[in-house]
PDB file of N, CA and C in Angstrom:
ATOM      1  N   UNK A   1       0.844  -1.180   0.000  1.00  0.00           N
ATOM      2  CA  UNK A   1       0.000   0.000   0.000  1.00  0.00           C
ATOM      3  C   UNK A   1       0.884   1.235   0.000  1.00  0.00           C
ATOM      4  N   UNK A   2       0.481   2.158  -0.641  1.00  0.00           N
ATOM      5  CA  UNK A   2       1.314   3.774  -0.857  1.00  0.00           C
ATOM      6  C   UNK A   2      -0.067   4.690   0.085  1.00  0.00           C
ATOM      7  N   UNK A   3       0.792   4.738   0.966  1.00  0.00           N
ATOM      8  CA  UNK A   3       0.052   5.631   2.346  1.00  0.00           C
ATOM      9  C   UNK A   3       0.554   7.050   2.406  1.00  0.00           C
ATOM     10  N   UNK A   4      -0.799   8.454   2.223  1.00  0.00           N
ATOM     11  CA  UNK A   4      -0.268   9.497   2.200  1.00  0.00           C
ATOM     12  C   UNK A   4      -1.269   9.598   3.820  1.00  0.00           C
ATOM     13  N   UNK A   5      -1.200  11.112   4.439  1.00  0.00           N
ATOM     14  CA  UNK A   5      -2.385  11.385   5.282  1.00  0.00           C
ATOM     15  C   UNK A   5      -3.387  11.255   4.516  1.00  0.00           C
ATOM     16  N   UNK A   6      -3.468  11.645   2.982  1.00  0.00           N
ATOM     17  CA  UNK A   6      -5.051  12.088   2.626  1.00  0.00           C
ATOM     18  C   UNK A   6      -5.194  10.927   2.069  1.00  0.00           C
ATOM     19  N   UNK A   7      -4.462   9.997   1.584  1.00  0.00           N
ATOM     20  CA  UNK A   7      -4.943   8.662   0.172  1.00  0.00           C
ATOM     21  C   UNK A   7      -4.197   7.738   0.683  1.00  0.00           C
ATOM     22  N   UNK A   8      -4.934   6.694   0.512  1.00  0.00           N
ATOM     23  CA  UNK A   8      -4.532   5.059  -0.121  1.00  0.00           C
ATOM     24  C   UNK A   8      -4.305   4.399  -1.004  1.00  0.00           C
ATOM     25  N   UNK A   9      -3.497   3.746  -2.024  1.00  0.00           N
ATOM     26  CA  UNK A   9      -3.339   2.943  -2.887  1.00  0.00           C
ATOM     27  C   UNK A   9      -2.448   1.884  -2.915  1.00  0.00           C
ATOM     28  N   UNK A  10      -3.699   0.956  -3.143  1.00  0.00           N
ATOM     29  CA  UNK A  10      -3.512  -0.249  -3.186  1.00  0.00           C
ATOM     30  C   UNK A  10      -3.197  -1.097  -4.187  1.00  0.00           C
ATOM     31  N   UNK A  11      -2.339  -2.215  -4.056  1.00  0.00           N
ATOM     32  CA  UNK A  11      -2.181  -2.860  -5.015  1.00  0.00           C
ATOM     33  C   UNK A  11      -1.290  -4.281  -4.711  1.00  0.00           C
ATOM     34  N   UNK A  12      -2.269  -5.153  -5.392  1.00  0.00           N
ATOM     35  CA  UNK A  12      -2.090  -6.568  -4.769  1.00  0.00           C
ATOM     36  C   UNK A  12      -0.649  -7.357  -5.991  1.00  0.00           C
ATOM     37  N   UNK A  13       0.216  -8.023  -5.186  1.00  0.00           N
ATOM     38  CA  UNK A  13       0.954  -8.473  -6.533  1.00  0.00           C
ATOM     39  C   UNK A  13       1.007 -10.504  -5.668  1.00  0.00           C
ATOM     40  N   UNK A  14       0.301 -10.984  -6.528  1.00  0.00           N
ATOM     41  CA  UNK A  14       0.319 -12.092  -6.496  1.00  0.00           C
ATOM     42  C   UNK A  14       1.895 -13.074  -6.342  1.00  0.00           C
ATOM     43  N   UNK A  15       2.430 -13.675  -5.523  1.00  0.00           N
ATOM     44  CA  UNK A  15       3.142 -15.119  -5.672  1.00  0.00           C
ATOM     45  C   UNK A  15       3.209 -15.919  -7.313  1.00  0.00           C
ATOM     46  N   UNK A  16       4.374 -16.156  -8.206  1.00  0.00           N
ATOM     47  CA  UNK A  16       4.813 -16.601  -9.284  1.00  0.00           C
ATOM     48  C   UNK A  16       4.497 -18.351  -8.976  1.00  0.00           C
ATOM     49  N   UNK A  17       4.642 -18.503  -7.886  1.00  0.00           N
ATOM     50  CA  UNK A  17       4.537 -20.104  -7.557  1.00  0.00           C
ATOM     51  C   UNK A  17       3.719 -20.199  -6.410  1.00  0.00           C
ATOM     52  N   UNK A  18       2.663 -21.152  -6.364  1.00  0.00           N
ATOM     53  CA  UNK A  18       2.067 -21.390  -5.189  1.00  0.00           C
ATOM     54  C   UNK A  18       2.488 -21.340  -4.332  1.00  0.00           C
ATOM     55  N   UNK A  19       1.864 -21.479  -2.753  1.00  0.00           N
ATOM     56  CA  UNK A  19       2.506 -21.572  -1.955  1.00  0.00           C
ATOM     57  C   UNK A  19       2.074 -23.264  -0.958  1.00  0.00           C
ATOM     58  N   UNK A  20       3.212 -24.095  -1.024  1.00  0.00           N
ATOM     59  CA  UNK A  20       3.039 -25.150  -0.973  1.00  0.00           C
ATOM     60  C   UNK A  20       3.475 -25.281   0.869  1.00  0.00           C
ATOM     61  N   UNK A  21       2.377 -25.956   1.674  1.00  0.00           N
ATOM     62  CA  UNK A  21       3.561 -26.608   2.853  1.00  0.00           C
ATOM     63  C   UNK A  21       3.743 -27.741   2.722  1.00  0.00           C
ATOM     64  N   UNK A  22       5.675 -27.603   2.825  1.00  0.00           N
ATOM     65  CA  UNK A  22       6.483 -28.624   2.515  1.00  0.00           C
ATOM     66  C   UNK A  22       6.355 -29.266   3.939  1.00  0.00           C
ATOM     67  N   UNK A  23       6.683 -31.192   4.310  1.00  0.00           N
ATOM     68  CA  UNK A  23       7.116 -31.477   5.194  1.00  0.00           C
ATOM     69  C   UNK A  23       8.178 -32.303   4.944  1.00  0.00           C
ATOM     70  N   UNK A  24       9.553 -32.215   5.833  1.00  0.00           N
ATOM     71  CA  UNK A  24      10.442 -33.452   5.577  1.00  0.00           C
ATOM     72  C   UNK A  24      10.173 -35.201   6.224  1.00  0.00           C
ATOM     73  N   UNK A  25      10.194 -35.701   4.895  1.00  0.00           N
ATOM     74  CA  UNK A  25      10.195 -36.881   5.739  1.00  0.00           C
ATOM     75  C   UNK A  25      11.413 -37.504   5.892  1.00  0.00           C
ATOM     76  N   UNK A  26      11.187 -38.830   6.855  1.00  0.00           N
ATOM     77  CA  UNK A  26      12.643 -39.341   7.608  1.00  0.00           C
ATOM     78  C   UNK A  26      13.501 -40.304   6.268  1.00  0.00           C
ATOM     79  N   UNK A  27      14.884 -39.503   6.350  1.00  0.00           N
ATOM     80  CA  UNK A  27      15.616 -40.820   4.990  1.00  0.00           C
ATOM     81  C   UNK A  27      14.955 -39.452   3.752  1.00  0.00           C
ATOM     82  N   UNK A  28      14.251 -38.702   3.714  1.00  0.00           N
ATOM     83  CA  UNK A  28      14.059 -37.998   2.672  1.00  0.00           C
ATOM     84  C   UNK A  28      15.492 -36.723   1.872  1.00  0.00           C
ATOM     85  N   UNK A  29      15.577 -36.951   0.992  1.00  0.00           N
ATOM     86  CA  UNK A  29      16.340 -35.690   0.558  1.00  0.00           C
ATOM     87  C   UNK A  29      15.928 -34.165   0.492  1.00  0.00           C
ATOM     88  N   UNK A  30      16.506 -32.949   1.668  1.00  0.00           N
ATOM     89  CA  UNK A  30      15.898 -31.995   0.778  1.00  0.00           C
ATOM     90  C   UNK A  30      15.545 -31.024   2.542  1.00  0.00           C
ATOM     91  N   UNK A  31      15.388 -30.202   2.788  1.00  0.00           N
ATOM     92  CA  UNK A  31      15.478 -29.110   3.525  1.00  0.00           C
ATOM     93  C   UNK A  31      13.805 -29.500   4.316  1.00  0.00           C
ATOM     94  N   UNK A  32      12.824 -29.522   3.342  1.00  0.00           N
ATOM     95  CA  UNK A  32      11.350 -30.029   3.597  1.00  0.00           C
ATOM     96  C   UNK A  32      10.994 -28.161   3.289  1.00  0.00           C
ATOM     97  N   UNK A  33      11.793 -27.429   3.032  1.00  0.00           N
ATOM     98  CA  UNK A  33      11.844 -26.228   2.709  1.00  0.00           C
ATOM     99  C   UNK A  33      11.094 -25.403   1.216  1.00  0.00           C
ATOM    100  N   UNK A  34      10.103 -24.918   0.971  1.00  0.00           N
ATOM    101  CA  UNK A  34      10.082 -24.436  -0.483  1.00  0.00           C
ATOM    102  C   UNK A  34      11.017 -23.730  -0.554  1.00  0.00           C
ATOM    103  N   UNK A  35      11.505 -23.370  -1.857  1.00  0.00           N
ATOM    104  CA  UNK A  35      12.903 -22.562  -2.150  1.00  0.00           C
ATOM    105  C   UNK A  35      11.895 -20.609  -2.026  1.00  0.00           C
ATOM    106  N   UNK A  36      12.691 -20.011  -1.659  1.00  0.00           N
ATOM    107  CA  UNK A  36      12.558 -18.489  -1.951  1.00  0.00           C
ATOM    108  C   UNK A  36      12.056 -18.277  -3.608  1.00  0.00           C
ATOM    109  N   UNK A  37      10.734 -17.157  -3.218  1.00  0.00           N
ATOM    110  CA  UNK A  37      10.308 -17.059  -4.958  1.00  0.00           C
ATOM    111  C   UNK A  37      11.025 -15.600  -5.073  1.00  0.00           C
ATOM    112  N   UNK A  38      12.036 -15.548  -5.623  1.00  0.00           N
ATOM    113  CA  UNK A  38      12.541 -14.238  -6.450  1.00  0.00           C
ATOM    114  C   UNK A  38      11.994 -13.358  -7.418  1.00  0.00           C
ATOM    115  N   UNK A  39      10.932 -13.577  -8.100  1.00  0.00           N
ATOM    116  CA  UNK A  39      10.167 -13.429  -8.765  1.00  0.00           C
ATOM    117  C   UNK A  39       9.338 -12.855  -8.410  1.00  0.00           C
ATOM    118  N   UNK A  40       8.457 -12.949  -7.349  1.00  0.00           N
ATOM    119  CA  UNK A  40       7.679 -12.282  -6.434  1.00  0.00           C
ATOM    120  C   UNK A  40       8.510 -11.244  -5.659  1.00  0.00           C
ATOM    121  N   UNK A  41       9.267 -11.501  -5.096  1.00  0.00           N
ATOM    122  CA  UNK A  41      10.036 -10.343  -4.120  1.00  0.00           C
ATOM    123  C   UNK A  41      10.354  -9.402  -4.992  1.00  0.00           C
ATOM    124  N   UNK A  42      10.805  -9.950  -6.116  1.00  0.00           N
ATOM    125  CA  UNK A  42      10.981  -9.082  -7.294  1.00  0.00           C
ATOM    126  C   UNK A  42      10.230  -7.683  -7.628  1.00  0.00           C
ATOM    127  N   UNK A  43       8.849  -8.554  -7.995  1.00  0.00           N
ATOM    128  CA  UNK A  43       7.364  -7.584  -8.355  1.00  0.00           C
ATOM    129  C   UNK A  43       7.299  -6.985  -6.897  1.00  0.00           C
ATOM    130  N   UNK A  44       7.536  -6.845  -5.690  1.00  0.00           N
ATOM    131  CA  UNK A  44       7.474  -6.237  -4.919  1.00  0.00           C
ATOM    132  C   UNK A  44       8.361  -5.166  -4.826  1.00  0.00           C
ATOM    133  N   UNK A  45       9.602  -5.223  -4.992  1.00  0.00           N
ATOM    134  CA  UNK A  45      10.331  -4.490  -5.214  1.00  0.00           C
ATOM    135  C   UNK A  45      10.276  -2.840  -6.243  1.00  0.00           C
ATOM    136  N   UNK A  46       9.697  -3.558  -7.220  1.00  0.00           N
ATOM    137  CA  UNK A  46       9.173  -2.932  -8.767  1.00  0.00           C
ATOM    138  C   UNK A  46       7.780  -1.926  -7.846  1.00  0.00           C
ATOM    139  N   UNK A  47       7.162  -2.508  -7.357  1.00  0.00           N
ATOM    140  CA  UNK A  47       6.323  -2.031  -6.590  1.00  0.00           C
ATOM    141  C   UNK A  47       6.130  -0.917  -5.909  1.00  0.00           C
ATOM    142  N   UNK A  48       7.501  -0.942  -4.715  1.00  0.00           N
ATOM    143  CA  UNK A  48       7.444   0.024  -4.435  1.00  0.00           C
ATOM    144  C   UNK A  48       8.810   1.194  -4.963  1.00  0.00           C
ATOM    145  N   UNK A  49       9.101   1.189  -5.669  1.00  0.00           N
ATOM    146  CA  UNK A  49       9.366   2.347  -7.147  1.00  0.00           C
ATOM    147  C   UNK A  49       8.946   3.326  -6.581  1.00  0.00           C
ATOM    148  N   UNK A  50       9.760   4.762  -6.046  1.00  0.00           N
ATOM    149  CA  UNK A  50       8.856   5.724  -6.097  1.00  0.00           C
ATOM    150  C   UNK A  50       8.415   5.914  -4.707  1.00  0.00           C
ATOM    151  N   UNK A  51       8.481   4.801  -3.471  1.00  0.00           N
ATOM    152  CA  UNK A  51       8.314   5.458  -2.042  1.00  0.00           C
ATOM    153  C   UNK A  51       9.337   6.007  -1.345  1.00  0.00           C
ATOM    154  N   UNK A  52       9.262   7.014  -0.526  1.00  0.00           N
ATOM    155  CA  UNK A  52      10.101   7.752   0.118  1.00  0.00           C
ATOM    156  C   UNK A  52      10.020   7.006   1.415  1.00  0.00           C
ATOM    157  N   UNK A  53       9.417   6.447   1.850  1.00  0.00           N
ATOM    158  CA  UNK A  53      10.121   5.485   3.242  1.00  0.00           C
ATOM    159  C   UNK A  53       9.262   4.165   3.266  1.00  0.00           C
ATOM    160  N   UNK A  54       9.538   3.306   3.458  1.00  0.00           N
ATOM    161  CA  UNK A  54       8.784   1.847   3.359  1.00  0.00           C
ATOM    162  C   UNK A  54       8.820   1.321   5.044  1.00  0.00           C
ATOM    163  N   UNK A  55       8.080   0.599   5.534  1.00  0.00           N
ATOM    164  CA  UNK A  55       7.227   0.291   6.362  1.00  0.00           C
ATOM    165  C   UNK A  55       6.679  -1.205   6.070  1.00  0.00           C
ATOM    166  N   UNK A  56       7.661  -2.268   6.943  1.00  0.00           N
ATOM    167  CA  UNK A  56       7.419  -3.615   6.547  1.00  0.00           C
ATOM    168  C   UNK A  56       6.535  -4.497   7.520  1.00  0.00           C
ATOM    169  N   UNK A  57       5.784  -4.761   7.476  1.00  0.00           N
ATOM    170  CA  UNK A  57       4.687  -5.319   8.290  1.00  0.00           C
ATOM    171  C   UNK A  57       4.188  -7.174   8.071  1.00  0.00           C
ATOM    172  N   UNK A  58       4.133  -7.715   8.654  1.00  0.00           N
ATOM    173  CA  UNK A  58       3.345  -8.977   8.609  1.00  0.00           C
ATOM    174  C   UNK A  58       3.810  -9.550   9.868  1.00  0.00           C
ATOM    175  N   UNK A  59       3.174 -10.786   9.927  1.00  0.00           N
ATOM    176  CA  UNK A  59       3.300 -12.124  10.461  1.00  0.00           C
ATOM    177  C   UNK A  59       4.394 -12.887  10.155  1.00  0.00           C
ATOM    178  N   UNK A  60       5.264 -13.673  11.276  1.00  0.00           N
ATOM    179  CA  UNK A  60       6.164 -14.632  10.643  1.00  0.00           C
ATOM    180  C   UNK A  60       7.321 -14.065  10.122  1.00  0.00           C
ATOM    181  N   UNK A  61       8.065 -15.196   9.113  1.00  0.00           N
ATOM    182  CA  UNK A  61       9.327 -14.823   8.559  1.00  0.00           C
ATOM    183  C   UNK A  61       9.262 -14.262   6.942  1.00  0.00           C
ATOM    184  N   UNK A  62       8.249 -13.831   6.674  1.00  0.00           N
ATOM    185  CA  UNK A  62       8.028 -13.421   5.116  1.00  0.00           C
ATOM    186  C   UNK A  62       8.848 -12.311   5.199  1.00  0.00           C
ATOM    187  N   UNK A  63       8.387 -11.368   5.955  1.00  0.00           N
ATOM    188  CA  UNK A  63       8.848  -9.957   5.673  1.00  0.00           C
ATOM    189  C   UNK A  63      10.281  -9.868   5.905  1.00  0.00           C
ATOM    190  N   UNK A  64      11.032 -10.897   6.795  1.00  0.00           N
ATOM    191  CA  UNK A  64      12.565 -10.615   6.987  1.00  0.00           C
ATOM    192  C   UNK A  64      12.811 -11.372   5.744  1.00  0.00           C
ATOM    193  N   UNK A  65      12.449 -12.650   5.154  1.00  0.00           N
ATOM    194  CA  UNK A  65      12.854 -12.924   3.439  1.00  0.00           C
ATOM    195  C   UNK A  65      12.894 -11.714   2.622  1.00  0.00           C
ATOM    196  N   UNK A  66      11.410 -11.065   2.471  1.00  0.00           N
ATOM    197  CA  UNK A  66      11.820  -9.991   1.780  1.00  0.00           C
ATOM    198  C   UNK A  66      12.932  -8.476   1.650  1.00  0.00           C
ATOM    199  N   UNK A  67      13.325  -8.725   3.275  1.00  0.00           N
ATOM    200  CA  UNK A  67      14.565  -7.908   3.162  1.00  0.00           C
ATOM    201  C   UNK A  67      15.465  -8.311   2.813  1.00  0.00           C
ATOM    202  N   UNK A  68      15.608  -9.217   3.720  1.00  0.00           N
ATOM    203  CA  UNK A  68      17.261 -10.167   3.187  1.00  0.00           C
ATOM    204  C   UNK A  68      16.929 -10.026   1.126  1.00  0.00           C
ATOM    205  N   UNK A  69      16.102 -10.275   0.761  1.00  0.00           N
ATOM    206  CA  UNK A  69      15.971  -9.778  -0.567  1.00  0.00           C
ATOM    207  C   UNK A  69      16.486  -8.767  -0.800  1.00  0.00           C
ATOM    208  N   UNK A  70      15.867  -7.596  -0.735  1.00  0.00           N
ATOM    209  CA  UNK A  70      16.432  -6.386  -0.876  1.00  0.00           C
ATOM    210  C   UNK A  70      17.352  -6.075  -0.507  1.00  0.00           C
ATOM    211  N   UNK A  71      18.098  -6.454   0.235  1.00  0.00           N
ATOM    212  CA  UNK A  71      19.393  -5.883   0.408  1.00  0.00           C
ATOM    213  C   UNK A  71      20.265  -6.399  -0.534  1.00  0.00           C
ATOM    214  N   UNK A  72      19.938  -7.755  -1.143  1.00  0.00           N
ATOM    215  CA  UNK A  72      21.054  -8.721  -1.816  1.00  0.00           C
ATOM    216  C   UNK A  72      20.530  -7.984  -3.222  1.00  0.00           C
ATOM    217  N   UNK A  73      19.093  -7.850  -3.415  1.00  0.00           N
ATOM    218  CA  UNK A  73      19.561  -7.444  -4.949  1.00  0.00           C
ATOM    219  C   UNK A  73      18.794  -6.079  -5.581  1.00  0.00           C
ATOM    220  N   UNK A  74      17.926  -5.567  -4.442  1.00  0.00           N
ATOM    221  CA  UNK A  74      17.092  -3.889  -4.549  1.00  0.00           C
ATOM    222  C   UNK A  74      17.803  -3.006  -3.779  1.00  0.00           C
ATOM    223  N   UNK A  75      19.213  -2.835  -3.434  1.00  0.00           N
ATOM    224  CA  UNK A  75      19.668  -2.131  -2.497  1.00  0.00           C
ATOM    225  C   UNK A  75      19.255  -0.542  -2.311  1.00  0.00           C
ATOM    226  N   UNK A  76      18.607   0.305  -3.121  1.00  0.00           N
ATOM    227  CA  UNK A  76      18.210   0.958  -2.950  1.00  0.00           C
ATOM    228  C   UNK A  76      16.857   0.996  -2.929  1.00  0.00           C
ATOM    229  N   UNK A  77      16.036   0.375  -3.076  1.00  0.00           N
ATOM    230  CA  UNK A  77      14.862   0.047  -2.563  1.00  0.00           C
ATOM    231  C   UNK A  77      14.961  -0.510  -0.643  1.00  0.00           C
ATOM    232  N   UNK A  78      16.017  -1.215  -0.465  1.00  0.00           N
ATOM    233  CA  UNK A  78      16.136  -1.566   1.083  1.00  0.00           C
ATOM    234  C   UNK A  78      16.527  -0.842   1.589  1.00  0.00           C
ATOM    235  N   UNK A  79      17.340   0.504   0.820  1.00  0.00           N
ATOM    236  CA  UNK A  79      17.901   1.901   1.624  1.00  0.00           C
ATOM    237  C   UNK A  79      16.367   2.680   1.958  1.00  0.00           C
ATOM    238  N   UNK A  80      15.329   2.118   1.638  1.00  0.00           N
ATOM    239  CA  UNK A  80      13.916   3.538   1.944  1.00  0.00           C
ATOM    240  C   UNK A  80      13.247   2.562   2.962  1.00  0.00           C
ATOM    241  N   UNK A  81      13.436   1.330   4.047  1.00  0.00           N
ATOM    242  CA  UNK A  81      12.962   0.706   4.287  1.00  0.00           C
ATOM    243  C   UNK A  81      13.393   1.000   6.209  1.00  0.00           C
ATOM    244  N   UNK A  82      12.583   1.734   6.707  1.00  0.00           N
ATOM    245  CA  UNK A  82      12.588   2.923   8.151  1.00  0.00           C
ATOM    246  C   UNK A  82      12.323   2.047   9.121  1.00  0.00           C
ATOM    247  N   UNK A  83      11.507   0.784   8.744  1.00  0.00           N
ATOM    248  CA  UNK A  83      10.861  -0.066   9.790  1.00  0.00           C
ATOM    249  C   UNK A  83      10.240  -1.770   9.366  1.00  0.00           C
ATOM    250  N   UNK A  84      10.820  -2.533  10.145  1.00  0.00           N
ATOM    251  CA  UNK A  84       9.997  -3.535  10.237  1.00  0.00           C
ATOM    252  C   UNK A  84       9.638  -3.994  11.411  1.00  0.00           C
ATOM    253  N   UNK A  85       8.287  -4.269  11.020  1.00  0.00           N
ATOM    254  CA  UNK A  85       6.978  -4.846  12.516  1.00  0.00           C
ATOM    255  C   UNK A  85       6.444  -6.274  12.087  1.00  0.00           C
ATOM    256  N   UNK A  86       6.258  -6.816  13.437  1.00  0.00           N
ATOM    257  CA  UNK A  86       5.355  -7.595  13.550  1.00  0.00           C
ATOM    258  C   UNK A  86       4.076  -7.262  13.715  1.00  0.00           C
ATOM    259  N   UNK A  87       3.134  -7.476  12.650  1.00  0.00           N
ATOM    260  CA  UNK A  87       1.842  -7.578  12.839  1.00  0.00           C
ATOM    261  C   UNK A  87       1.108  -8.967  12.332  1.00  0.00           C
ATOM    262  N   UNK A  88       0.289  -8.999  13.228  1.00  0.00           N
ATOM    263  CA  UNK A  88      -0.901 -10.688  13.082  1.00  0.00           C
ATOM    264  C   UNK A  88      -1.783 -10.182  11.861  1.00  0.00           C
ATOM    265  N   UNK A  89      -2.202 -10.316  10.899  1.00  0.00           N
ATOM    266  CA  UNK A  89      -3.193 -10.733   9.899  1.00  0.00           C
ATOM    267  C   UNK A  89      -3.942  -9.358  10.081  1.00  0.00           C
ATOM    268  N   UNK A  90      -3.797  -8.116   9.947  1.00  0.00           N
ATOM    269  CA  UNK A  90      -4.276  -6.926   9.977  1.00  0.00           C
ATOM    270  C   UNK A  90      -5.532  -7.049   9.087  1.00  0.00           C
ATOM    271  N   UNK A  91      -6.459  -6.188   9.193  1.00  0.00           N
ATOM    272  CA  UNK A  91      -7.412  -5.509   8.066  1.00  0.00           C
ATOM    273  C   UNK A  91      -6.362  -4.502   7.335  1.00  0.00           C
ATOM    274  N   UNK A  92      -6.955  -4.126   6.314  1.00  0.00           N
ATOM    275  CA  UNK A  92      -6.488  -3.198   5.325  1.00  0.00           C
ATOM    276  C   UNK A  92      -6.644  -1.854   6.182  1.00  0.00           C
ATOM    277  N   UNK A  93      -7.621  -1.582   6.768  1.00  0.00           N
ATOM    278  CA  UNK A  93      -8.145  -0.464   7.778  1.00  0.00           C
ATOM    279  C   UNK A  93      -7.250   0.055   8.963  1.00  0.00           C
ATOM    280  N   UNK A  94      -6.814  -1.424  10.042  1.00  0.00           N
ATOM    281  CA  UNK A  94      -6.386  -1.680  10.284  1.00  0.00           C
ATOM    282  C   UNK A  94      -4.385  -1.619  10.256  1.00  0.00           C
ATOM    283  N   UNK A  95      -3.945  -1.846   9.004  1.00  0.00           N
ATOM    284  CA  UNK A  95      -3.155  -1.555   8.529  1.00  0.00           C
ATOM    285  C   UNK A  95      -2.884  -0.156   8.378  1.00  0.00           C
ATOM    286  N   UNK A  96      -3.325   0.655   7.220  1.00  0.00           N
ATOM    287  CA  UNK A  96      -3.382   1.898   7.478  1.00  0.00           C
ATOM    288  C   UNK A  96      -2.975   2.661   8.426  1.00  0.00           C
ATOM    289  N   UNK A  97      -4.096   2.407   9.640  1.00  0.00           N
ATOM    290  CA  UNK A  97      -4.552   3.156  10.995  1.00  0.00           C
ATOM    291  C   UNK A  97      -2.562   3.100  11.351  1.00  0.00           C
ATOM    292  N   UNK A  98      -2.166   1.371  11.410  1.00  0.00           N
ATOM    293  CA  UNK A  98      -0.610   1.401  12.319  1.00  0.00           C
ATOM    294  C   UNK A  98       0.265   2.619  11.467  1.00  0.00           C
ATOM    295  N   UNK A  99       0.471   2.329   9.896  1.00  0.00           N
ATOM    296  CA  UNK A  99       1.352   2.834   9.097  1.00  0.00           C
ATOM    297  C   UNK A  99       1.322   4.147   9.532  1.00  0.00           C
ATOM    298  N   UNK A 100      -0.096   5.404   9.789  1.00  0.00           N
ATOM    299  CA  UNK A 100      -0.392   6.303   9.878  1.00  0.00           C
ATOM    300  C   UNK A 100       0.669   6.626  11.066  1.00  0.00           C
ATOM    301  N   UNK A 101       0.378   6.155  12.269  1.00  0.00           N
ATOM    302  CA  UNK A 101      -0.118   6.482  13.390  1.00  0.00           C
ATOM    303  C   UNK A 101       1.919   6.032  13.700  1.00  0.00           C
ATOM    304  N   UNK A 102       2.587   5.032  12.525  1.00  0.00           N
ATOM    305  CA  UNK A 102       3.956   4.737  13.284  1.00  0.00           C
ATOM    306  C   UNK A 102       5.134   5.662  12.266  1.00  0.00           C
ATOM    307  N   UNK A 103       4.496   6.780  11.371  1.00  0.00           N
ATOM    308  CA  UNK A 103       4.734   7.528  10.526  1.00  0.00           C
ATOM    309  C   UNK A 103       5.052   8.547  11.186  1.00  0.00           C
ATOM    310  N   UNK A 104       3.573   9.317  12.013  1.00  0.00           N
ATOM    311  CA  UNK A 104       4.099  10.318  12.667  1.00  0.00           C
ATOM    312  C   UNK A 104       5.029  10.077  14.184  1.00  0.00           C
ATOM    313  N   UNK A 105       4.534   8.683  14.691  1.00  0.00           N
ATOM    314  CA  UNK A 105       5.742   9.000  16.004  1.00  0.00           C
ATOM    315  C   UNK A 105       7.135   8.978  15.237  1.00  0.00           C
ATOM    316  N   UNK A 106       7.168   8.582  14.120  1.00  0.00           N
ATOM    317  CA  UNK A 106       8.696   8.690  13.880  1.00  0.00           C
ATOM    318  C   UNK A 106       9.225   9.813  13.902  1.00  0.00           C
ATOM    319  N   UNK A 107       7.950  10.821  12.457  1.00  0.00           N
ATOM    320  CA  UNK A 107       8.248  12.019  12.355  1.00  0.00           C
ATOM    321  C   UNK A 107       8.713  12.960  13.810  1.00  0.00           C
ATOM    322  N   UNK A 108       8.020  12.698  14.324  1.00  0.00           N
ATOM    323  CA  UNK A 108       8.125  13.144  16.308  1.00  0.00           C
ATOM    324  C   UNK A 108       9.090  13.139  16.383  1.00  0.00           C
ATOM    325  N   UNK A 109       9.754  11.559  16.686  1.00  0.00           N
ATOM    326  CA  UNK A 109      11.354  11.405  16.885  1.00  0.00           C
ATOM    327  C   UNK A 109      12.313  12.039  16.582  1.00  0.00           C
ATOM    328  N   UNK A 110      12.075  12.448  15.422  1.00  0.00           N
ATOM    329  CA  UNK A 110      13.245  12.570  14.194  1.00  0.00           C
ATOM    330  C   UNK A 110      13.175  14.441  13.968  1.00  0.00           C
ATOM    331  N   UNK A 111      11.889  15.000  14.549  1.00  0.00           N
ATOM    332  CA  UNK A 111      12.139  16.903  14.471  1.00  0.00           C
ATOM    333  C   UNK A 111      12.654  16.959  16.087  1.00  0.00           C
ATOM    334  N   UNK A 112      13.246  17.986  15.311  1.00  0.00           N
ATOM    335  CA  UNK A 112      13.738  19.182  15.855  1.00  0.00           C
ATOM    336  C   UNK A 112      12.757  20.020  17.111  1.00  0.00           C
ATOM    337  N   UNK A 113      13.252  19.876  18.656  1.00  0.00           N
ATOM    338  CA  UNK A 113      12.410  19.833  19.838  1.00  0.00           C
ATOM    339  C   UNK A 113      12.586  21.632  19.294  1.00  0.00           C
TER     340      UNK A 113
END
């Protein structure tokens, strides 16, 4: 999402490969791991084109994949990247409301008392 105070825009970029859960079995070859989709982190990347500070949010280990991404191959896309959070399964509303609301305490932080 591209979050101003006044607007929202949204835009969904789908996974290149399903998303499969792997399990290892015993005597099996193989991590039990799906491999990283590059392709997707990719279109994310492409994505956000054009933001002046990024704001990484989810559940789990997705969002640290997608850095460790960016740093290895969007490095200036991972240079606009101010914050990453843990958040549980947000609403879109929801979402927003944090981005808003962890925008200006930064801004706070960061002026001049």
């Amino acid at each position: 999402m591209h979050i101003t105070m006044d607007d929202v825009e949204k835009s969904v970029i789908h996974p290149s490969k399903p998303h499969l859960h792997l399990h290892a079995k015993s005597g099996s070859v193989g991590s039990g791991k799906q491999s990283e989709d590059k392709g997707y982190y990719h279109a994310i990347a492409e994505a956000l084109n054009g933001a002046q500070e990024i704001l990484v949010v989810g559940p789990a280990q997705a969002k640290l994949q997608l850095i460790k991404h960016l740093h290895a191959h969007d490095p200036k896309i991972a240079d606009k990247v101010v914050g990453v959070e843990t958040i549980d399964h947000p609403t879109d509303g929801q979402l927003v409301a944090y981005a808003r609301k962890y925008f200006v305490a930064k801004d706070r932080m960061l002026s001049p008392a």
